[in-house]
Protein backbone atom coordinates (compact mmCIF):
# COMPACT_ATOMS: atom_id res chain seq x y z
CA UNK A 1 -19.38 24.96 22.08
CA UNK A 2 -16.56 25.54 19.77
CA UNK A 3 -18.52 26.10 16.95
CA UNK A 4 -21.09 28.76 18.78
CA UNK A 5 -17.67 30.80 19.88
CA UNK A 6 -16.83 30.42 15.71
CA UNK A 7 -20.31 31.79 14.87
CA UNK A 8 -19.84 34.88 17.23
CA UNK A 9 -16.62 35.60 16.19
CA UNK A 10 -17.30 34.90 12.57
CA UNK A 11 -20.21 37.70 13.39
CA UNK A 12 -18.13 39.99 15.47
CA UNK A 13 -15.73 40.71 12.43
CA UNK A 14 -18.37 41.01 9.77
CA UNK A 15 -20.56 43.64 11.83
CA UNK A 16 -17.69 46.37 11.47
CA UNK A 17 -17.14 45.53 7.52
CA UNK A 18 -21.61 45.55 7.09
CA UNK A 19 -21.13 49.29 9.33
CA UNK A 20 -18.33 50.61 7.30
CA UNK A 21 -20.10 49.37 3.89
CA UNK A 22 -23.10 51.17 4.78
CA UNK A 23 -21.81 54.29 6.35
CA UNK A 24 -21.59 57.18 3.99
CA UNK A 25 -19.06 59.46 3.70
CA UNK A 26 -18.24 62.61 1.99
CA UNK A 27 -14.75 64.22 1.28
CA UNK A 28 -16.11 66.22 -1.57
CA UNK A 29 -17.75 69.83 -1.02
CA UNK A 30 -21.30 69.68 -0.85
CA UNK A 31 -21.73 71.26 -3.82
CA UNK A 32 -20.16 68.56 -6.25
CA UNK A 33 -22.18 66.10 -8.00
CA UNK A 34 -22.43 64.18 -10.76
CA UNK A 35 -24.38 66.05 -13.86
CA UNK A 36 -23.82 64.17 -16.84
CA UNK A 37 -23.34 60.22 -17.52
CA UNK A 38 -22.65 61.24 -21.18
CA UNK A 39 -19.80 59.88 -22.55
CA UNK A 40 -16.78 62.28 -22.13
CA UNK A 41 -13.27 62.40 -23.48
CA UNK A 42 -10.49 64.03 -21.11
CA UNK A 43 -7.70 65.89 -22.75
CA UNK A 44 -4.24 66.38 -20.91
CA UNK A 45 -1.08 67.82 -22.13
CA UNK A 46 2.05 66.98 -20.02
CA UNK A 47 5.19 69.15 -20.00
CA UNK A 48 6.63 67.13 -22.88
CA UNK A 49 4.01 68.11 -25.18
CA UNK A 50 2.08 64.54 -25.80
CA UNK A 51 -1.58 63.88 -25.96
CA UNK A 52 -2.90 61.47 -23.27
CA UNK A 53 -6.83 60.31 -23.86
CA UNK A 54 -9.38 58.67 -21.93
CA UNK A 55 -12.38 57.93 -23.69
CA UNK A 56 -13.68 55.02 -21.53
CA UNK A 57 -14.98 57.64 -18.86
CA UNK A 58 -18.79 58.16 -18.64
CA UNK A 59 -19.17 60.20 -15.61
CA UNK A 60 -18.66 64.27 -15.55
CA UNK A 61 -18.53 65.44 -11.94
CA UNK A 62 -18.20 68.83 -12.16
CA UNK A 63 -18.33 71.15 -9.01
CA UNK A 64 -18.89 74.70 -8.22
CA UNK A 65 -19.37 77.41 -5.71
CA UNK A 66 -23.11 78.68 -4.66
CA UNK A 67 -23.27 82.02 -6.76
CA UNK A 68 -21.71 80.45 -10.14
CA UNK A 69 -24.53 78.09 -9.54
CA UNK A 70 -27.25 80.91 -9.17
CA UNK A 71 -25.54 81.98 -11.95
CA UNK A 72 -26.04 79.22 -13.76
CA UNK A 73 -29.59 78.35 -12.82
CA UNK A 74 -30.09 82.62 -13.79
CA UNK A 75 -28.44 82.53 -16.97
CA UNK A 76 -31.58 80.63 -18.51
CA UNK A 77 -33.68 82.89 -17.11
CA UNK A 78 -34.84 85.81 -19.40
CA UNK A 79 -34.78 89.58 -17.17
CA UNK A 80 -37.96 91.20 -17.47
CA UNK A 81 -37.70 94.44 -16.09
CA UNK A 82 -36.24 96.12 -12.81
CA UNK A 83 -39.46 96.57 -10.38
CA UNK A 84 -37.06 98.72 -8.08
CA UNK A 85 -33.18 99.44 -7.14
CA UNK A 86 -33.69 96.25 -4.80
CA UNK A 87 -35.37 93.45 -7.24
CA UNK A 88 -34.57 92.14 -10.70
CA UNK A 89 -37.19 89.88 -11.85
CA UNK A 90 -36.39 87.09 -14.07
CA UNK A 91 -39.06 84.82 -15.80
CA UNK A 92 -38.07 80.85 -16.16
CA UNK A 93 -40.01 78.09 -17.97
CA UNK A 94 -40.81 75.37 -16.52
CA UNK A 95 -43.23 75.46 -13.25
CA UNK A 96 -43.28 74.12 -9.74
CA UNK A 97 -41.06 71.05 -11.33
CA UNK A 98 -38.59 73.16 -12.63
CA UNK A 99 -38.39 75.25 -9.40
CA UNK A 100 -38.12 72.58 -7.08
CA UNK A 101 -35.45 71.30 -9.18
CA UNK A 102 -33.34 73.93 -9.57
CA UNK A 103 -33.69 74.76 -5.50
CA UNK A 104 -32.94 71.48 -5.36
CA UNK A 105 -29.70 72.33 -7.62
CA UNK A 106 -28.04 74.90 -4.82
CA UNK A 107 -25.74 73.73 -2.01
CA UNK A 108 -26.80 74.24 1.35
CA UNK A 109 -28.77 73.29 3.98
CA UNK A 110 -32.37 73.20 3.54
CA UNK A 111 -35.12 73.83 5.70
CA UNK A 112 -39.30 74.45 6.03
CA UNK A 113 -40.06 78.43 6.14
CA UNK A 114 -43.48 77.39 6.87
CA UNK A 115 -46.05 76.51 4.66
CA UNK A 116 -44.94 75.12 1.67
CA UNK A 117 -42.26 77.97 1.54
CA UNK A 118 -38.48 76.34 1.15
CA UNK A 119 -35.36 77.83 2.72
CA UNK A 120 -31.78 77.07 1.72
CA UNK A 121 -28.75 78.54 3.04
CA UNK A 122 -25.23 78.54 1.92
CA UNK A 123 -22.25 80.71 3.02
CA UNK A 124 -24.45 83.23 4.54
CA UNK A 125 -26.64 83.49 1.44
CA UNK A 126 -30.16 82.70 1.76
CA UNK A 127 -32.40 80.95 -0.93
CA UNK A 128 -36.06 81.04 -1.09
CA UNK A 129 -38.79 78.92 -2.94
CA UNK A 130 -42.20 80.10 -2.66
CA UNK A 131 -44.99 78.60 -4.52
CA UNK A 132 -47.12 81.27 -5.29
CA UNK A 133 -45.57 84.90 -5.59
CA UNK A 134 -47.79 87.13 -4.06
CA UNK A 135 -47.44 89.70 -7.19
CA UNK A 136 -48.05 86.67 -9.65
CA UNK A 137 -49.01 83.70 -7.98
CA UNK A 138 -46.05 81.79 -9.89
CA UNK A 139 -43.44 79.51 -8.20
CA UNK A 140 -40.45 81.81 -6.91
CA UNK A 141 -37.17 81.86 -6.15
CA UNK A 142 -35.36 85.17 -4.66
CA UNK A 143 -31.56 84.80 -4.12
CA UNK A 144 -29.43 87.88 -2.96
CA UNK A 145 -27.90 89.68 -6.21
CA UNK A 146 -24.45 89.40 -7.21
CA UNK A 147 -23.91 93.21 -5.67
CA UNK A 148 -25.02 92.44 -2.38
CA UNK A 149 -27.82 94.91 -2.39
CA UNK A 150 -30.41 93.22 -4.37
CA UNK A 151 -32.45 90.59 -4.79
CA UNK A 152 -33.16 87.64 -7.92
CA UNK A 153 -36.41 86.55 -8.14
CA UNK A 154 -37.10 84.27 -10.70
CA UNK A 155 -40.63 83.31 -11.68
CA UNK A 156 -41.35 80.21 -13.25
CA UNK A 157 -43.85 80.13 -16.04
């Protein structure tokens, strides 16, 4: 009997360590991530003027708000013309992989518009995939301009 009451107790305080070890948990903002496994050397000057480096690190985290990462995703995008005061059109290489991917890229949380259409949203910013514009049957995605008053659309080629 003794050993039965060791089993179960043996059990009892391994269950809590197996929940904790798969339980995930994140302190970081949702929009950190890792984006490079390159190695990277870290650079930091204390008050007293000496060099400190750490050349062993292979991970870059790097982290960001939503728009500098519609910026980002936008700034390899080439503008192709204004269709009106409330669209700039952008054209991106790349497809329905490269789409997906950089949708995939912005914070948020995501849900089904219908269809295939994706919705993401993010501070009270909305992002939209569609996979076929309706002016060019190309994979979309329209993000509110940095003014407030437009929108990005950026078709990928």
């Amino acid at each position: 009997m003794n050993k039965i009451k060791l089993i179960i107790l043996f059990v009892l305080l391994l269950l809590p360590l197996n929940i904790l070890l798969e339980t995930t948990v994140t302190a970081a903002p949702p929009v950190c991530g890792i984006k490079s496994t390159e190695s990277t050397e870290i650079q930091l000057t204390p008050i007293i003027g000496s060099s400190i480096s750490n050349d062993d690190s292979n991970v870059s985290i790097m982290c960001s708000s939503g728009s500098y990462t519609w910026s980002s995703i936008k700034s390899s995008a080439r503008l192709t013309n204004k269709q009106s005061a409330s669209v700039n059109n952008y054209v991106k290489s790349g497809g329905k992989s490269k789409a997906l991917s950089d949708f995939a890229r912005m914070p948020g949380t995501s849900r089904s518009g219908g269809g295939e259409v994706l919705i993401k949203t993010f501070e009270g910013k909305t992002l939209t995939y569609y996979p076929k514009s309706t002016s060019t049957e190309k994979p979309t995605l329209r993000y509110p301009a940095s003014n407030g008053k437009s929108w990005d659309k950026i078709r990928y080629e």
